[in-house]
C-alpha atoms as a PDB file:
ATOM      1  CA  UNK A   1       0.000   0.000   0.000  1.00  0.00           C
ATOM      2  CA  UNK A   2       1.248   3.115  -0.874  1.00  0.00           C
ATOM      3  CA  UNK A   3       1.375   5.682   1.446  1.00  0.00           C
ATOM      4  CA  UNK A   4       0.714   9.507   0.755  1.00  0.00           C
ATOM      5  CA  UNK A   5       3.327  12.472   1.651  1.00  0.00           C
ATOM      6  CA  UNK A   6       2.095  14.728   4.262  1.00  0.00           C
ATOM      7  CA  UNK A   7       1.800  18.462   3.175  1.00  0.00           C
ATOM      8  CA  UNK A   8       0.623  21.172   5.855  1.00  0.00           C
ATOM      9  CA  UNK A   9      -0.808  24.067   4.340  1.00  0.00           C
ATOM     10  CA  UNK A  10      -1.317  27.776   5.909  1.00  0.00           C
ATOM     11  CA  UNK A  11      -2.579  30.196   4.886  1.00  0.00           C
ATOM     12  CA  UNK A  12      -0.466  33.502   6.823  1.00  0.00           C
ATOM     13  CA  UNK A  13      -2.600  36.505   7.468  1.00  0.00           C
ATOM     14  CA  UNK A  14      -5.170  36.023  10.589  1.00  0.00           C
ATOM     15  CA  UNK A  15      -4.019  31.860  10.272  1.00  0.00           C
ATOM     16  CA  UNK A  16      -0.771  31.855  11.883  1.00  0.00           C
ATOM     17  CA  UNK A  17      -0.485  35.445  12.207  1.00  0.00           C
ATOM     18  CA  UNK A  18      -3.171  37.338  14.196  1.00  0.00           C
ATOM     19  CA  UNK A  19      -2.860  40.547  11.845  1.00  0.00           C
ATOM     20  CA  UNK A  20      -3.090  41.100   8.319  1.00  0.00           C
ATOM     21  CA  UNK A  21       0.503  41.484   7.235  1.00  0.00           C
ATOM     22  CA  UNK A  22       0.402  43.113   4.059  1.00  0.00           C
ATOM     23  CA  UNK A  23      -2.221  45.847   5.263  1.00  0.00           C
ATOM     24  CA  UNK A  24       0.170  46.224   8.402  1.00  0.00           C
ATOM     25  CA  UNK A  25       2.808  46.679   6.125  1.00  0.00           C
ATOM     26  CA  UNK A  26       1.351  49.541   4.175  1.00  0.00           C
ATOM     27  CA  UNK A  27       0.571  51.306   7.960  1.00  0.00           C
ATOM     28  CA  UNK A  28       4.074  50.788   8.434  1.00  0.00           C
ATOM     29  CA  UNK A  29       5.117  52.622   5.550  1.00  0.00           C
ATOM     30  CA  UNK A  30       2.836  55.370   6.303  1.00  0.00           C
ATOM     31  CA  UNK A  31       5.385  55.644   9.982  1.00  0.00           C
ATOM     32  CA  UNK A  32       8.419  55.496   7.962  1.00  0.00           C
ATOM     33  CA  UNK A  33       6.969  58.611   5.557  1.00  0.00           C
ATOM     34  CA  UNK A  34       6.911  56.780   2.428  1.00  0.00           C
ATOM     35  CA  UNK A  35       3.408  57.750   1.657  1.00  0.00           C
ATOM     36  CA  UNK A  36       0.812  60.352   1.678  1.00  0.00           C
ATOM     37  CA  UNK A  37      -0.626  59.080   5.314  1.00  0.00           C
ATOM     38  CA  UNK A  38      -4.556  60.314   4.264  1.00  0.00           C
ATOM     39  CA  UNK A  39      -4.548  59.430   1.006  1.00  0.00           C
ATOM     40  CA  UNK A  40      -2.676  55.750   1.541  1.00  0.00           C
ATOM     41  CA  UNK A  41      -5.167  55.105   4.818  1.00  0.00           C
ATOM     42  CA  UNK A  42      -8.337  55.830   2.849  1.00  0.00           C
ATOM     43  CA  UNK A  43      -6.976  53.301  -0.169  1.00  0.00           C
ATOM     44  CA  UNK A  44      -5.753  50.594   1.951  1.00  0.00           C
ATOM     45  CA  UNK A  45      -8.631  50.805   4.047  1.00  0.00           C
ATOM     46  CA  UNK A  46     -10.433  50.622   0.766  1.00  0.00           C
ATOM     47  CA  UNK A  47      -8.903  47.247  -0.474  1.00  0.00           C
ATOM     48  CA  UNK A  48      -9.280  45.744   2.831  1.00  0.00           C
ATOM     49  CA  UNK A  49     -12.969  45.674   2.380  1.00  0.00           C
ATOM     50  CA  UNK A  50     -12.700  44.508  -0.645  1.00  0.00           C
ATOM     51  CA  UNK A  51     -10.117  41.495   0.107  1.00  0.00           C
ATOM     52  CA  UNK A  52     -13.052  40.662   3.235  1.00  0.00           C
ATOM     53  CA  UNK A  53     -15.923  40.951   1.022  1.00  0.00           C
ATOM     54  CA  UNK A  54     -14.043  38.801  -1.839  1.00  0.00           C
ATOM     55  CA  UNK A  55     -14.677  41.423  -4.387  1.00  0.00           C
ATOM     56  CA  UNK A  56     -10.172  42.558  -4.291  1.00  0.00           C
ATOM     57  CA  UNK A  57      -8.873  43.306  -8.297  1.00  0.00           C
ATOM     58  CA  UNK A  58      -5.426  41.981  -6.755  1.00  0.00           C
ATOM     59  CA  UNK A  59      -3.665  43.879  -9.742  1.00  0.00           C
ATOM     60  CA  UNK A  60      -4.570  47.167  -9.000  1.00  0.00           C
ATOM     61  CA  UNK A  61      -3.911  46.167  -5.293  1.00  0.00           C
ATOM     62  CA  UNK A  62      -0.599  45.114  -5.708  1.00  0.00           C
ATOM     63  CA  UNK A  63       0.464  48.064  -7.966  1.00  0.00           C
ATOM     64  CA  UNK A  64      -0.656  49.889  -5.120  1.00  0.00           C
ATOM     65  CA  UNK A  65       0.428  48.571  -2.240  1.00  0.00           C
ATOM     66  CA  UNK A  66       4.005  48.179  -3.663  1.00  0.00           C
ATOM     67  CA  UNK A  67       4.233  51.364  -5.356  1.00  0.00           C
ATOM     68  CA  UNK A  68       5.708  52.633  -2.089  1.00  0.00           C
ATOM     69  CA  UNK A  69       8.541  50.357  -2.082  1.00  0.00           C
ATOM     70  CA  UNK A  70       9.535  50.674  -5.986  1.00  0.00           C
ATOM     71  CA  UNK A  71       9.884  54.051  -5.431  1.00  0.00           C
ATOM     72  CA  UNK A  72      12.695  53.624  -2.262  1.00  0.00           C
ATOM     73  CA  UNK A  73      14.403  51.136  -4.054  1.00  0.00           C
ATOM     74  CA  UNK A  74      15.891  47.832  -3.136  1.00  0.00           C
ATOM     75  CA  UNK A  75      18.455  48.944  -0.105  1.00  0.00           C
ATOM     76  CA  UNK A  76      15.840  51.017   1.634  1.00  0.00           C
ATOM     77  CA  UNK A  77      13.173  48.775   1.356  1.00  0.00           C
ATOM     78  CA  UNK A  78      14.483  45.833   2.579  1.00  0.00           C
ATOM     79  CA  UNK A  79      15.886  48.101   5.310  1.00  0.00           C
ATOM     80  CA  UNK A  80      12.446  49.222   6.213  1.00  0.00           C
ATOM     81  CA  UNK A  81      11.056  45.797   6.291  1.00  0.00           C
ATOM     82  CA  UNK A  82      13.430  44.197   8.571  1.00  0.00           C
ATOM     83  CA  UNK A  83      11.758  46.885  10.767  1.00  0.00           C
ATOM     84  CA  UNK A  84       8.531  46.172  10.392  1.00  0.00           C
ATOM     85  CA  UNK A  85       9.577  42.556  11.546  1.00  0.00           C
ATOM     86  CA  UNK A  86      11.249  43.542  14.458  1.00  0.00           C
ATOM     87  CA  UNK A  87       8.539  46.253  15.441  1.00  0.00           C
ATOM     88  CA  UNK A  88       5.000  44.597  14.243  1.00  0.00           C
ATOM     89  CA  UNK A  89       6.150  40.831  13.007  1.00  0.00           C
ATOM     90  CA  UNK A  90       8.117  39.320  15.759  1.00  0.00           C
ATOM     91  CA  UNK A  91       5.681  40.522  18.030  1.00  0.00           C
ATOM     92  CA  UNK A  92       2.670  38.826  16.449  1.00  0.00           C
ATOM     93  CA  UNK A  93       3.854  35.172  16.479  1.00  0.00           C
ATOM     94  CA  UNK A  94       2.420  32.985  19.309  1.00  0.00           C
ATOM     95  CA  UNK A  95       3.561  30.129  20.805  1.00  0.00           C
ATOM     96  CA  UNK A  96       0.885  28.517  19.457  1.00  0.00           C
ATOM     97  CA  UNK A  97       1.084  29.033  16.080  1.00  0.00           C
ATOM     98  CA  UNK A  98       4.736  28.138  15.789  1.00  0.00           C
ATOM     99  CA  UNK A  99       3.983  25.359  17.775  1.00  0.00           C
ATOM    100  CA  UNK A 100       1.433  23.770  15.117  1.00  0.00           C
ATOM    101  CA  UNK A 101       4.175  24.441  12.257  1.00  0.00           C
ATOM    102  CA  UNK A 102       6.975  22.517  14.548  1.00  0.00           C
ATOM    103  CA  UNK A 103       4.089  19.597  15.451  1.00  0.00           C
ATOM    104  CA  UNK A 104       3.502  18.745  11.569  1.00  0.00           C
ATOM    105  CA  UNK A 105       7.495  19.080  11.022  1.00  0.00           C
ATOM    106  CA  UNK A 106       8.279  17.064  13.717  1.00  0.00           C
ATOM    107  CA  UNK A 107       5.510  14.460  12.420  1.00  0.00           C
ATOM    108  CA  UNK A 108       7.455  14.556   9.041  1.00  0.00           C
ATOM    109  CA  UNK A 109       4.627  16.283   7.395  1.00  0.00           C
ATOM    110  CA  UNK A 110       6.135  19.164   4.301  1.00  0.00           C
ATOM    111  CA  UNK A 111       5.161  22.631   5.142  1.00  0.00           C
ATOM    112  CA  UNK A 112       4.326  24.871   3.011  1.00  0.00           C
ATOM    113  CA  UNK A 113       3.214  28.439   3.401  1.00  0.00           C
ATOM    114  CA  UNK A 114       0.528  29.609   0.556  1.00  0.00           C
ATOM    115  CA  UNK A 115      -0.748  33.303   1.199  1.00  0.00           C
ATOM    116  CA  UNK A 116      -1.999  35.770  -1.125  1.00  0.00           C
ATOM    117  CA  UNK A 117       0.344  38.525   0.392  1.00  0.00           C
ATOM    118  CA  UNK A 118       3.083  39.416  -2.202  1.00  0.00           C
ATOM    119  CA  UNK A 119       6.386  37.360  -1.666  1.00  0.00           C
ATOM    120  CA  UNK A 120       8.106  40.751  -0.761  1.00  0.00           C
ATOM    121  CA  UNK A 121       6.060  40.969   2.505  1.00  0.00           C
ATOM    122  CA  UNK A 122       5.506  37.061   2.793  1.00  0.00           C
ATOM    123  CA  UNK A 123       9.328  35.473   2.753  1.00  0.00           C
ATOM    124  CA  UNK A 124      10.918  36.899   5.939  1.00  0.00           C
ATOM    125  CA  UNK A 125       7.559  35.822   7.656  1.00  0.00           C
ATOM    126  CA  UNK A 126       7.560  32.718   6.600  1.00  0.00           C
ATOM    127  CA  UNK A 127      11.024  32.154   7.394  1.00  0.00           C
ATOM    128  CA  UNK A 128      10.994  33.292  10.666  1.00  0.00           C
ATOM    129  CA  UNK A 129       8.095  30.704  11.220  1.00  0.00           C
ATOM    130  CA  UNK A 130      10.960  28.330   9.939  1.00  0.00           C
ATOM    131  CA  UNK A 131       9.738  27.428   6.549  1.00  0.00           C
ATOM    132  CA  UNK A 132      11.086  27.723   3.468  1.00  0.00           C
ATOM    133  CA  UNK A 133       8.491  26.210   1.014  1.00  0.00           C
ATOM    134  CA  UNK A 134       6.230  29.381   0.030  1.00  0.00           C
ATOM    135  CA  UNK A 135       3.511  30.242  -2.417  1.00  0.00           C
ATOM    136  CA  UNK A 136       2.785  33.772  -2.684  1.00  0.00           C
ATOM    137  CA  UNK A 137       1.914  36.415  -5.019  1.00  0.00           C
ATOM    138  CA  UNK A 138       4.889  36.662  -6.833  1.00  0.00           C
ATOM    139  CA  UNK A 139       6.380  40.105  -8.468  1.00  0.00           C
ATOM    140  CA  UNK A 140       7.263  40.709 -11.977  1.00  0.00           C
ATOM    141  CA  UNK A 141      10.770  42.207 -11.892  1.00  0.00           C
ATOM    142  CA  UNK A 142      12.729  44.933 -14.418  1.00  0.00           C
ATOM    143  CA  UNK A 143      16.111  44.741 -16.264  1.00  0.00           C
ATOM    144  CA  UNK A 144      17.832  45.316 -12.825  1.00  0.00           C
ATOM    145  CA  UNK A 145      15.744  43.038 -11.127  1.00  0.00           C
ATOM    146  CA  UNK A 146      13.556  45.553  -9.295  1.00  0.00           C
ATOM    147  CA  UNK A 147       9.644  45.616  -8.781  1.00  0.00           C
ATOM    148  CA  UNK A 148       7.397  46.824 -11.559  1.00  0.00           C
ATOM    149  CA  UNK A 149       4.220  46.871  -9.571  1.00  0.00           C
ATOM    150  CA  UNK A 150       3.000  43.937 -11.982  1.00  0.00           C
ATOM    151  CA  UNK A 151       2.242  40.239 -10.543  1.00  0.00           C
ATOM    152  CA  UNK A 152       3.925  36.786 -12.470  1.00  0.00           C
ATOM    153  CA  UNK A 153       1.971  34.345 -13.224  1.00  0.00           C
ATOM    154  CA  UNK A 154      -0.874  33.179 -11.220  1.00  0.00           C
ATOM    155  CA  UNK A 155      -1.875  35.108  -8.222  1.00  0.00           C
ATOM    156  CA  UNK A 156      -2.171  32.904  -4.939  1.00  0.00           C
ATOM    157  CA  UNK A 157      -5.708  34.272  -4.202  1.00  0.00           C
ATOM    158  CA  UNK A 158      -8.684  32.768  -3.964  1.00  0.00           C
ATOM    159  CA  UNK A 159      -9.224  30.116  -6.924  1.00  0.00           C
ATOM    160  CA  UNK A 160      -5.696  30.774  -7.829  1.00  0.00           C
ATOM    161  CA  UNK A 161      -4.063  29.347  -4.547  1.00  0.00           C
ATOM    162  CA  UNK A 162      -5.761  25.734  -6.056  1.00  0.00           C
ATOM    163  CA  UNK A 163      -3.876  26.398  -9.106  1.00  0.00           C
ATOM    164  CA  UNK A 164      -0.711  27.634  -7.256  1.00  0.00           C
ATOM    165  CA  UNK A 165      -0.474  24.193  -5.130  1.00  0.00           C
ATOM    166  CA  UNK A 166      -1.043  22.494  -8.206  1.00  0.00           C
ATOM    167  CA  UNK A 167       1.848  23.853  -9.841  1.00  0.00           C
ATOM    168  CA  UNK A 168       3.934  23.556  -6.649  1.00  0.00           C
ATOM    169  CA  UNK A 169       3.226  19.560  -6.689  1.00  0.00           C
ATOM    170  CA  UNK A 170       3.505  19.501 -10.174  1.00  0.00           C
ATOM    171  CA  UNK A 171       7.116  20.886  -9.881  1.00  0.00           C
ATOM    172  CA  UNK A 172       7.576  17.829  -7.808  1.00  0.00           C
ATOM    173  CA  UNK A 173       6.298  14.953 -10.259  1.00  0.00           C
ATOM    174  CA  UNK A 174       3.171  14.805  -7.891  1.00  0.00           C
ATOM    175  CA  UNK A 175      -0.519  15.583  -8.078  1.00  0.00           C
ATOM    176  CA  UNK A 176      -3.627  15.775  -5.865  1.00  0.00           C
ATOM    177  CA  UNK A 177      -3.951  11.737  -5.708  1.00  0.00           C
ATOM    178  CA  UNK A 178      -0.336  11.711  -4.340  1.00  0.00           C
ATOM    179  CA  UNK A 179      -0.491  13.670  -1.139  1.00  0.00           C
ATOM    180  CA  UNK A 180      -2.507  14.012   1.895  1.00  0.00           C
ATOM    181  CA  UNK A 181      -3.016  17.577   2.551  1.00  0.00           C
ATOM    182  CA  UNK A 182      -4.236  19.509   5.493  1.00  0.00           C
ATOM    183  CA  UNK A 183      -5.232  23.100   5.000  1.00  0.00           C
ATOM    184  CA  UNK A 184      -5.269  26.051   7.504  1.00  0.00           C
ATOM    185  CA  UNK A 185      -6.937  29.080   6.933  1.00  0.00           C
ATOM    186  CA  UNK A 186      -9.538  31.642   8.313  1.00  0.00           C
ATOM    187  CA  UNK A 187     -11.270  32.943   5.101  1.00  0.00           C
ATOM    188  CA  UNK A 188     -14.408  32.313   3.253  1.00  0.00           C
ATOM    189  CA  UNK A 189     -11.994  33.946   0.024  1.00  0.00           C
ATOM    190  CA  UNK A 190     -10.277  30.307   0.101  1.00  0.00           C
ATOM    191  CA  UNK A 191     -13.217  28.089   0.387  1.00  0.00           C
ATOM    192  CA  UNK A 192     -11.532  26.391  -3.063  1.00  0.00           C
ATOM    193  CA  UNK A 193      -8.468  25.151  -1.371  1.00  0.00           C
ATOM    194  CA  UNK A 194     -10.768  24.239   1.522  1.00  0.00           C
ATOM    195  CA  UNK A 195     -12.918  21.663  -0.443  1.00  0.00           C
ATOM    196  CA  UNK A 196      -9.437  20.596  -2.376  1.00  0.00           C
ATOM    197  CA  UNK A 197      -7.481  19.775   0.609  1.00  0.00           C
ATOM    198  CA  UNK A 198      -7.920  15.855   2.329  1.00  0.00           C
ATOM    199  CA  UNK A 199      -8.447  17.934   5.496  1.00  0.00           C
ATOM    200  CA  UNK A 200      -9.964  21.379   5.870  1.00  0.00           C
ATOM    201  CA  UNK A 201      -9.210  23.273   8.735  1.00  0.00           C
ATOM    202  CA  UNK A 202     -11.220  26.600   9.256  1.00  0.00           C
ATOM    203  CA  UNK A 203      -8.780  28.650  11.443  1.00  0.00           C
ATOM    204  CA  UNK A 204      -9.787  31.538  13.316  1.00  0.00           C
ATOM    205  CA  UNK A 205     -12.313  31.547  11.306  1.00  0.00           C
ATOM    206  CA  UNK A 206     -15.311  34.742  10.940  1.00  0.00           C
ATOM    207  CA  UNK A 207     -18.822  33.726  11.501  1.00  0.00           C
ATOM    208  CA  UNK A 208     -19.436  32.965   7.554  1.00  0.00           C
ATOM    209  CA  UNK A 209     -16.397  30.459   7.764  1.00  0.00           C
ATOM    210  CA  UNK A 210     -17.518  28.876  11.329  1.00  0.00           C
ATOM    211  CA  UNK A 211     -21.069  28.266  10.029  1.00  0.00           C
ATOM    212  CA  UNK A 212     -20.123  26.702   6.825  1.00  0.00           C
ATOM    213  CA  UNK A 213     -17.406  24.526   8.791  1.00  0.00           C
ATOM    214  CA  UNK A 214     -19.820  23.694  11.150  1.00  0.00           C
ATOM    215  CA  UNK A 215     -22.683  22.256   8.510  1.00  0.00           C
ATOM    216  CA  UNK A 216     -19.637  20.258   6.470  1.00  0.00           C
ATOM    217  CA  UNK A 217     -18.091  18.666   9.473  1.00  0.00           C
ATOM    218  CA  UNK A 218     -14.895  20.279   9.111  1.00  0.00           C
ATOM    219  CA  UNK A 219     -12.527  20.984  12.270  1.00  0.00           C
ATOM    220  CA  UNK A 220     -12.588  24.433  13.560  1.00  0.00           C
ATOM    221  CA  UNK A 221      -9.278  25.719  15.305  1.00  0.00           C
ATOM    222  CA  UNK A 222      -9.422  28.713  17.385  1.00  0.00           C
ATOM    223  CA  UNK A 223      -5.339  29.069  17.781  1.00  0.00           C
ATOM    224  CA  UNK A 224      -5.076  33.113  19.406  1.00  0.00           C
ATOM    225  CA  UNK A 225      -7.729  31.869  22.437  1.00  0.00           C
END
């Protein structure tokens, strides 16, 4: 009998983190006086909605909410992030939640990160969780391998994080009948990778999520209680 590999899968923002990292990240931006502080609030505050009501254009949101950073430049940037993990990051990781990442590593299960935060934001998150496998929104890059504000390839939101972890196991000669997947998250806006994964977990989850996890039998985790 063959037996299937083990993948964890998280989603980041409100799963394993209790904020939303890329809005945080724009607020941060705002402290370091990247921005416009009115004008950035009221747009961010904008696409937040949108991302909770499952109605985001994640194009124009990313050309926004990076449009910040392409501007500073590489050096600065990266600079200003490692700040925002020290200040707002570090800060926001629980026992708990790093916890559940070591339990499924420990029990030999692959862990992979799959967020639809831009890998900018994402990869110093998801390595100080420990993990190096991500799937994120990936950014298109210039001639001197600097932002453009566009996104490559597939966005990890929504439908597209199914078609994201498909790729990611088809990079590794596998496919859905191969592996036994467990999926965290906390949003209704991934309700596809939900009903794809062997076992859904609704994490944190808001009253829409809890009620439809409830009816399908699915296990609810509150991890920040």
């Amino acid at each position: 009998m063959t037996v299937s590999k083990k993948i964890a899968l998280f989603d980041l923002d409100h799963t394993l983190i209790p904020i939303d990292s890329d809005y945080e990240w724009g607020e941060f931006t705002i402290a370091l006086g990247w921005c416009d502080s009115t004008e950035f609030k009221r747009r961010n505050a904008e696409f937040f909605e949108h991302y909770r009501a499952g109605t985001l254009d994640i194009h124009e949101y990313v050309r926004f909410a990076t449009e910040a950073i392409r501007k500073q430049g590489a050096i600065n940037s990266e600079a200003g992030h490692a700040r925002f993990m020290r200040d707002v990051v570090q800060k926001s990781i629980t026992k708990q939640a790093k916890a559940l990442v070591d339990d499924h590593r420990a029990a030999g299960d692959e862990v992979v990160i799959v967020t639809a935060t831009n890998e900018f934001v994402t990869r110093p998150i998801a390595d100080a969780f420990g993990v190096k496998e991500l799937i994120a929104v990936e950014l298109e890059r210039d001639a001197y391998g600097w932002l453009t504000g566009e996104i490559k390839g597939t966005p990890s939101a929504r439908e597209g994080k199914v078609t994201r972890v498909e790729q990611w196991l088809a990079a590794r000669n596998l496919g859905w009948k191969d592996v036994e997947t467990t999926f965290y998250t906390d949003s209704m806006n991934d309700i596809a990778l939900l009903e794809k994964a062997t076992h859904p977990v609704a994490t944190n989850p808001d009253a829409r999520l809890r009620a439809l996890a409830a009816e399908r039998g699915w296990r609810i985790l509150d991890l920040f209680i």
